[in-house]
C-alpha atoms as a PDB file:
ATOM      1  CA  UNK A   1     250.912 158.487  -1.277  1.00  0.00           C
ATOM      2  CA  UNK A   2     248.767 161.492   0.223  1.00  0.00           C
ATOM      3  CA  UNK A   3     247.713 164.477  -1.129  1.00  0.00           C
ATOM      4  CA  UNK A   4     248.874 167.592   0.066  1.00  0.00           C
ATOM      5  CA  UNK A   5     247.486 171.427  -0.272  1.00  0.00           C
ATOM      6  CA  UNK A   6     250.834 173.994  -0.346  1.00  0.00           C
ATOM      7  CA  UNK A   7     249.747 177.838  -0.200  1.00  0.00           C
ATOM      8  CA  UNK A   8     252.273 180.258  -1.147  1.00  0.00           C
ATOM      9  CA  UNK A   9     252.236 184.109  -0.993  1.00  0.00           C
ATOM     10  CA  UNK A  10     253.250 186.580  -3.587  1.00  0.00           C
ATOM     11  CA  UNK A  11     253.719 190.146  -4.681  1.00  0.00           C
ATOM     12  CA  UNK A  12     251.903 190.265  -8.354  1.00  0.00           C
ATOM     13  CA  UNK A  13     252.716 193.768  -9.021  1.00  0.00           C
ATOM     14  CA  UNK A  14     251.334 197.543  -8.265  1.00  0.00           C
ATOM     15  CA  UNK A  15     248.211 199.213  -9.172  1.00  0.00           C
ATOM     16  CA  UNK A  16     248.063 202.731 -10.632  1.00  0.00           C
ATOM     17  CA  UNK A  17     247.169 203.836  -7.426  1.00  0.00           C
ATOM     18  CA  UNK A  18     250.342 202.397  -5.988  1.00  0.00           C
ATOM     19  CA  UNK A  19     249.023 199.588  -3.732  1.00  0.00           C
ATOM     20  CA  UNK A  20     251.037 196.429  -3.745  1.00  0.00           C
ATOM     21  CA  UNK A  21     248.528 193.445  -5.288  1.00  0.00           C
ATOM     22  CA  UNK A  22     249.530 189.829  -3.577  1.00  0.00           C
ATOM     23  CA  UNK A  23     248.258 186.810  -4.496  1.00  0.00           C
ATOM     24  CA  UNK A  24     247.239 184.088  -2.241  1.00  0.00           C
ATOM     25  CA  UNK A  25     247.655 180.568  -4.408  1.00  0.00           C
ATOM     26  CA  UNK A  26     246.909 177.152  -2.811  1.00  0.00           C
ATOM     27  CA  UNK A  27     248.218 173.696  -5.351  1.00  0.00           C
ATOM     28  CA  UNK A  28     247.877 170.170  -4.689  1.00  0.00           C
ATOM     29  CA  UNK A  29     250.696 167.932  -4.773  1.00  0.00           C
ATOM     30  CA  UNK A  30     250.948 163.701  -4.344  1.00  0.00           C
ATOM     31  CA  UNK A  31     253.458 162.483  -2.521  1.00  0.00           C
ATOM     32  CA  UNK A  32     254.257 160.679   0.067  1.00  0.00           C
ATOM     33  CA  UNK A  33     255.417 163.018   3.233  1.00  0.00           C
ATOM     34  CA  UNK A  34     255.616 166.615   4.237  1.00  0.00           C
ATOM     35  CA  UNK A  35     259.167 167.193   3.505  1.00  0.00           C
ATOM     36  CA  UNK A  36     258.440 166.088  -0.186  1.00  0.00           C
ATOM     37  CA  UNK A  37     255.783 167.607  -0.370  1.00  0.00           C
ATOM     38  CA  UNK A  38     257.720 171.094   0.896  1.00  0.00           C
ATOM     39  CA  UNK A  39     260.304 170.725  -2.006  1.00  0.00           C
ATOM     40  CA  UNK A  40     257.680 170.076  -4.537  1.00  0.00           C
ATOM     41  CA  UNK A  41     255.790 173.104  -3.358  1.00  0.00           C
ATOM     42  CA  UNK A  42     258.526 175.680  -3.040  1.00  0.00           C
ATOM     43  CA  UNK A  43     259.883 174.042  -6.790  1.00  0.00           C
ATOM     44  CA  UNK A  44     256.577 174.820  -8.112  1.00  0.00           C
ATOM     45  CA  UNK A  45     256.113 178.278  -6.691  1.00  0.00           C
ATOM     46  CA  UNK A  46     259.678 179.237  -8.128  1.00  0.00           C
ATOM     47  CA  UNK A  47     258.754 178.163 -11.188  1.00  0.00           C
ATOM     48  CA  UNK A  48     255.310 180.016 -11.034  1.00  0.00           C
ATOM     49  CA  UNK A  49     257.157 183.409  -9.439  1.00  0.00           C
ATOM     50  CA  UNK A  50     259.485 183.187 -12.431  1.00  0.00           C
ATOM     51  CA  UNK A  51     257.401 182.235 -15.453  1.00  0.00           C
ATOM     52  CA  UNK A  52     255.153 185.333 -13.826  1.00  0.00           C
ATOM     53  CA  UNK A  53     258.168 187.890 -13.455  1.00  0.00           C
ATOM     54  CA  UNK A  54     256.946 188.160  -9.826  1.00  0.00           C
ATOM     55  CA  UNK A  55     258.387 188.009  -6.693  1.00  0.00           C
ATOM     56  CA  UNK A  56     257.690 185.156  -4.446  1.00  0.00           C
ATOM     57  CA  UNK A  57     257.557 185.487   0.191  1.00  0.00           C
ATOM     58  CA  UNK A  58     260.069 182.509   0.962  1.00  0.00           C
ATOM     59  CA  UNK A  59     257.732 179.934   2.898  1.00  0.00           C
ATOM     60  CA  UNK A  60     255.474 177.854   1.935  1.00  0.00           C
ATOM     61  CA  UNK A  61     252.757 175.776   4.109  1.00  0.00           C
ATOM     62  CA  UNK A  62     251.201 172.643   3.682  1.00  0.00           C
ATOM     63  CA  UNK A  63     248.110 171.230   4.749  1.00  0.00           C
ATOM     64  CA  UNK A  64     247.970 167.088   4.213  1.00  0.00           C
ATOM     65  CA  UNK A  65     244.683 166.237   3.218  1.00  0.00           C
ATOM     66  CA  UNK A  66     242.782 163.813   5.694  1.00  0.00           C
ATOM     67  CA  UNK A  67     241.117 161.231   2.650  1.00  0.00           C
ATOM     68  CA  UNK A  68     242.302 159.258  -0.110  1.00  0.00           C
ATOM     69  CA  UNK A  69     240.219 160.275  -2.925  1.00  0.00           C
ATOM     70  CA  UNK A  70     239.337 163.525  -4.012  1.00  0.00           C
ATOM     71  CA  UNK A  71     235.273 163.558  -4.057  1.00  0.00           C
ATOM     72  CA  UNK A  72     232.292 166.205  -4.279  1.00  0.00           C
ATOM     73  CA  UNK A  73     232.793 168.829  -1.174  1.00  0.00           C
ATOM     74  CA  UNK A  74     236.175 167.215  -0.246  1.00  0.00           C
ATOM     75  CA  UNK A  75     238.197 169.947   1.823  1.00  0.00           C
ATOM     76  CA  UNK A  76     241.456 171.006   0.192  1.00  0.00           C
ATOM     77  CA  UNK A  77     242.532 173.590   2.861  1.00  0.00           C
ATOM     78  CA  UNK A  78     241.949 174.555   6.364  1.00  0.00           C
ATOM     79  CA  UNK A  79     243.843 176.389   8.523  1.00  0.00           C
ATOM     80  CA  UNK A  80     242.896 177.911  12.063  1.00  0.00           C
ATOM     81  CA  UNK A  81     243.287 181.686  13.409  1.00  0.00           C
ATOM     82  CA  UNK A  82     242.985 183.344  16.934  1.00  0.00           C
ATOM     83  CA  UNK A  83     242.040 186.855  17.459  1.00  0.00           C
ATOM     84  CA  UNK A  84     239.613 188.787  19.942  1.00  0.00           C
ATOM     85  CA  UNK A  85     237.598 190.365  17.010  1.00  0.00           C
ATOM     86  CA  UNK A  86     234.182 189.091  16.129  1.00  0.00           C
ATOM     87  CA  UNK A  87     233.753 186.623  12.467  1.00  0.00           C
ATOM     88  CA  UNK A  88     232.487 189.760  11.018  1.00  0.00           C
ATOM     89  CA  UNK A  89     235.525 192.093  11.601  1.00  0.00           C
ATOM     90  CA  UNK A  90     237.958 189.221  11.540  1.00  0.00           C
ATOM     91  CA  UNK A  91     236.551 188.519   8.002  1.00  0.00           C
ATOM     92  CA  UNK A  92     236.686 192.347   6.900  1.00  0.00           C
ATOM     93  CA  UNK A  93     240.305 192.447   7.872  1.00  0.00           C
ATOM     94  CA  UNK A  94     241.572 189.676   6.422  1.00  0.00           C
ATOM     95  CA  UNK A  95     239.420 188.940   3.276  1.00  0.00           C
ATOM     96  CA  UNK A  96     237.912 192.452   2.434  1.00  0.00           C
ATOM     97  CA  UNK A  97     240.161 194.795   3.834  1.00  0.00           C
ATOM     98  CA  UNK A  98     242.969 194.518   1.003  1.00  0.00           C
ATOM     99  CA  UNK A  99     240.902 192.991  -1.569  1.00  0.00           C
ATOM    100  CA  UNK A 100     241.956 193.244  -5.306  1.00  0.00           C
ATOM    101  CA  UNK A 101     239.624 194.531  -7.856  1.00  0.00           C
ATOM    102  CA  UNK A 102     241.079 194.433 -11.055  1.00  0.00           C
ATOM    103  CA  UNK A 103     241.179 197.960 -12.832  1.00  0.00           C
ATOM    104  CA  UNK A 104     238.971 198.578 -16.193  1.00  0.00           C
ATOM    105  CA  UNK A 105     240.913 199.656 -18.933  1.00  0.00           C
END
């Protein structure tokens, strides 16, 4: 059995502003190849989407984790991007650019 890191994608809801808020969400699941581990993931993401009233994007990806044993610093998700823009402009665009800051009530 391996361990295996599933991200899904999903729209949360809308700010009073308008802007769409998605959520990024990355589980671990045990089993023992990627197909399972695709059905487990997009079973558990239903569930999540539904318990949550919120609507779910349709694929899922999974990242099998290269170790046995989950330990201090052990990496639960990689994943690898291409673009001609620097770290510091890639990272603005992708991690700040659309960031969600909860409104005080």
């Amino acid at each position: 059995m391996s361990w295996y890191g599933a991200r899904s994608v999903y729209h949360f809801g809308v700010n009073s502003e308008g802007l769409n808020i998605f959520e990024e969400r990355v589980v671990c699941i045990k089993t023992d190849s990627f197909k399972k581990a695709h059905s487990r993931a997009r079973k558990e993401a239903e569930e999540y989407a539904e318990s949550n009233g919120i609507d779910m994007y349709p694929e899922q990806v999974c990242y099998k984790q290269d170790g046995d044993k989950l330990i201090k610093n052990y990496e639960v998700w990689s994943e690898l991007f291409q673009s001609n823009m620097s770290l510091e402009s890639f990272y603005q665009e992708r991690y700040l650019k659309y960031l969600y800051v909860p409104e005080q009530a």
